[in-house]
Protein backbone atom coordinates (compact mmCIF):
# COMPACT_ATOMS: atom_id res chain seq x y z
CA UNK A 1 34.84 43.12 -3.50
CA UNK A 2 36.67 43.83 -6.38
CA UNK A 3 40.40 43.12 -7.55
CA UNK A 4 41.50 46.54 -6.53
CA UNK A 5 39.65 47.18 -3.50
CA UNK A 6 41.16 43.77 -2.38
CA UNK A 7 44.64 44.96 -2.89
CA UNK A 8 43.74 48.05 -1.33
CA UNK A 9 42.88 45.99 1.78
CA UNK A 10 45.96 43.77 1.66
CA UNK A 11 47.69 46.92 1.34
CA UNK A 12 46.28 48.93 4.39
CA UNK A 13 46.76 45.77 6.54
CA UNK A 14 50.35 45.03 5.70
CA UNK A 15 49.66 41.92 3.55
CA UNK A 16 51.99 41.36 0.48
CA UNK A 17 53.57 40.00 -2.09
CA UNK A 18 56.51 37.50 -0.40
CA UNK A 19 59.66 39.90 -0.91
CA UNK A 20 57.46 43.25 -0.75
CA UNK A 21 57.77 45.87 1.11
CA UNK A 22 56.44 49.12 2.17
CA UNK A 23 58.63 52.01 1.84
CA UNK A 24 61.72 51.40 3.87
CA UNK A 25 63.10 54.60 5.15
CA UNK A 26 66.19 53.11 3.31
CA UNK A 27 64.71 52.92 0.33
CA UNK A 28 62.67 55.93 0.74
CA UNK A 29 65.55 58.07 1.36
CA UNK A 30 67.80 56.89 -1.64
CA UNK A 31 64.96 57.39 -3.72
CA UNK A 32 64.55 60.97 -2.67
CA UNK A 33 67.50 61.42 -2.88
CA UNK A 34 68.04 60.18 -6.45
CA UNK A 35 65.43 62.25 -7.36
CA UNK A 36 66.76 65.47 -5.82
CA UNK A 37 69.48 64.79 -7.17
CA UNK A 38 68.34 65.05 -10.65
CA UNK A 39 65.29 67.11 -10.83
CA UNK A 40 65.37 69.69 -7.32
CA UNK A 41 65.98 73.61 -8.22
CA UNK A 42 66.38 76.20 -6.24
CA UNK A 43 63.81 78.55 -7.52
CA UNK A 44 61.53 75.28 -7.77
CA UNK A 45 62.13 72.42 -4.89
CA UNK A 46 61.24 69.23 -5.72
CA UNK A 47 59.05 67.00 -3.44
CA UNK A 48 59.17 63.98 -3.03
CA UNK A 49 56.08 61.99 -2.04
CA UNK A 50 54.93 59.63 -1.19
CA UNK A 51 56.64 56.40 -2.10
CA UNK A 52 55.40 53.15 -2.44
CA UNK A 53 57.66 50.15 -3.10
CA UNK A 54 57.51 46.14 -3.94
CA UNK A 55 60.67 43.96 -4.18
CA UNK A 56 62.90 45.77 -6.56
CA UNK A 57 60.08 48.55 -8.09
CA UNK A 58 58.56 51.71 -6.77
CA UNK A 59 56.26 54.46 -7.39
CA UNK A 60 57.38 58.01 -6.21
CA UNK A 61 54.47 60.61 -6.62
CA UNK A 62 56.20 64.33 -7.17
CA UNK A 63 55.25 67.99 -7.36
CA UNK A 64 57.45 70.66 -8.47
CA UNK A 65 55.68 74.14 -8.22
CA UNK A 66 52.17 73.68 -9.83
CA UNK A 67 53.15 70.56 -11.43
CA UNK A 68 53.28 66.96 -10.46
CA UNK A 69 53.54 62.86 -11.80
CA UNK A 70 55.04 60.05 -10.94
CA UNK A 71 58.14 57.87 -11.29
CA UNK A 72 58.52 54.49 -11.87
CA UNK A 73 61.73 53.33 -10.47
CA UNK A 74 63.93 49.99 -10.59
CA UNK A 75 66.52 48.48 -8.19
CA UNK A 76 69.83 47.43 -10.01
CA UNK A 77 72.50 46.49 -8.84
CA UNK A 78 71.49 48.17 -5.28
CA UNK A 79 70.78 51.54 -6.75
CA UNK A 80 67.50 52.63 -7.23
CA UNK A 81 67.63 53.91 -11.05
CA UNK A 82 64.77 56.30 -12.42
CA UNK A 83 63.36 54.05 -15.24
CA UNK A 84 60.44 56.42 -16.81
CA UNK A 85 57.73 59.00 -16.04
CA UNK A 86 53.96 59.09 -15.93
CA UNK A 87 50.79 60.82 -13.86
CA UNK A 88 47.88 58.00 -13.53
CA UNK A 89 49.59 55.42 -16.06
CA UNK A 90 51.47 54.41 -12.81
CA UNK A 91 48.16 53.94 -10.46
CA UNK A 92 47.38 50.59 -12.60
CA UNK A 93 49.32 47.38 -13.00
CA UNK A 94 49.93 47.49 -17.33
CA UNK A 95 52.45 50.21 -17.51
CA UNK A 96 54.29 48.60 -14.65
CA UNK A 97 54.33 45.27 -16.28
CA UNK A 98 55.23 46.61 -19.47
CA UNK A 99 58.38 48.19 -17.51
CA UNK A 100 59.90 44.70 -16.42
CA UNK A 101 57.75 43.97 -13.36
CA UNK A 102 55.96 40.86 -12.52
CA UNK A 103 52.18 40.91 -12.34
CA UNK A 104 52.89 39.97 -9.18
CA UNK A 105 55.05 43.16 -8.34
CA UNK A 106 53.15 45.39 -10.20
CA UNK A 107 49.50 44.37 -8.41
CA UNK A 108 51.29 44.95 -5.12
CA UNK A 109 52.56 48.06 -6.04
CA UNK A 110 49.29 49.57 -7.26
CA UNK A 111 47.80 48.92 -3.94
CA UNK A 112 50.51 50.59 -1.76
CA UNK A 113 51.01 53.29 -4.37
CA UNK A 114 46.72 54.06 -3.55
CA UNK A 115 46.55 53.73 0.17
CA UNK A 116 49.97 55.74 0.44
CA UNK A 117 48.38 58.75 -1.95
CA UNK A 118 45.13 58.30 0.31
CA UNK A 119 46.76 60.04 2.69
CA UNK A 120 48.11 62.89 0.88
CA UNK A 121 45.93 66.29 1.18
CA UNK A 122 43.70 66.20 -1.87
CA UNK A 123 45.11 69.41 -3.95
CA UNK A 124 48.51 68.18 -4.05
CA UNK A 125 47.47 64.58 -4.82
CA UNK A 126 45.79 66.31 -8.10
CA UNK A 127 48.95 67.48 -9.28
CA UNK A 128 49.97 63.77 -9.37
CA UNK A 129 48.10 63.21 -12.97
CA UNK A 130 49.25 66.47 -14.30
CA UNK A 131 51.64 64.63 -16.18
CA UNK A 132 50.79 63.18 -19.50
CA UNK A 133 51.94 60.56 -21.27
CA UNK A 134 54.73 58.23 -21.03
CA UNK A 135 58.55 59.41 -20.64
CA UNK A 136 61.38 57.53 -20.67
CA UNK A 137 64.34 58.56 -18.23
CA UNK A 138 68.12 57.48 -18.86
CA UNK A 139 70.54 57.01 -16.08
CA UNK A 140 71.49 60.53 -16.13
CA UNK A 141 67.67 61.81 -15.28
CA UNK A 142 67.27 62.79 -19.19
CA UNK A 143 63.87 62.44 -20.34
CA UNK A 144 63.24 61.14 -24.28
CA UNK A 145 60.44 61.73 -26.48
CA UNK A 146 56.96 62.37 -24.65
């Protein structure tokens, strides 16, 4: 069995990183909301999910119309802050490293972030790697550069 099947397993059976945890309907919720908050328009409402989360980072998988991604987000200070954008550069470990997270963190989150997209109906899960490259998001939801 490979490394990612593994955390695939560990994943599906609620084994984790000490200080992990799935999605709490705490977290999920201020996360969706942060997001709304930012990115939801009228003409085009954003959705929000699913989300996968481990210790202070989480993966929220979006689709807006006939476009999707995913955010990377980090805890400070108890507010879940938008920290950059991506489609499949979030469903491996590096580009969550490279953010700030421990390998640790980052494995952890890769394997909830999989088994929580399993379950997402196939066409909208494709819209998740629409979403090229790598885009940095300030406080105030502004993307730079990409």
């Amino acid at each position: 069995m490979n490394r990612r099947s593994l955390l695939l397993a560990a994943a599906a059976l609620g084994l984790a990183v000490p200080g992990a945890s799935a999605a709490a309907p705490d977290d999920a919720a201020a996360i969706r909301h942060r997001m709304l908050a930012l990115f939801d328009k009228p003409d085009q409402p954003l959705v929000v999910d699913p989300i996968a989360v481990s210790g202070d980072y989480a993966v929220a998988s979006w689709t807006q119309g006939e476009i999707g991604g995913r955010a990377l987000l980090r805890r400070d200070a108890g507010a879940w802050r938008i920290i950059l954008c991506s489609g499949d550069g979030l469903t491996t470990a590096p580009l969550i490293r490279q953010a700030g997270a421990a390998d640790a963190v980052a494995a952890d989150l890769v394997g909830r972030l999989a088994a929580a997209e399993a379950a997402i109906d196939p066409a909208r899960r494709a819209r998740f790697s629409l979403f090229q490259g790598v885009v940095p998001v300030d406080d105030g939801g502004h993307h730079h550069g990409g």
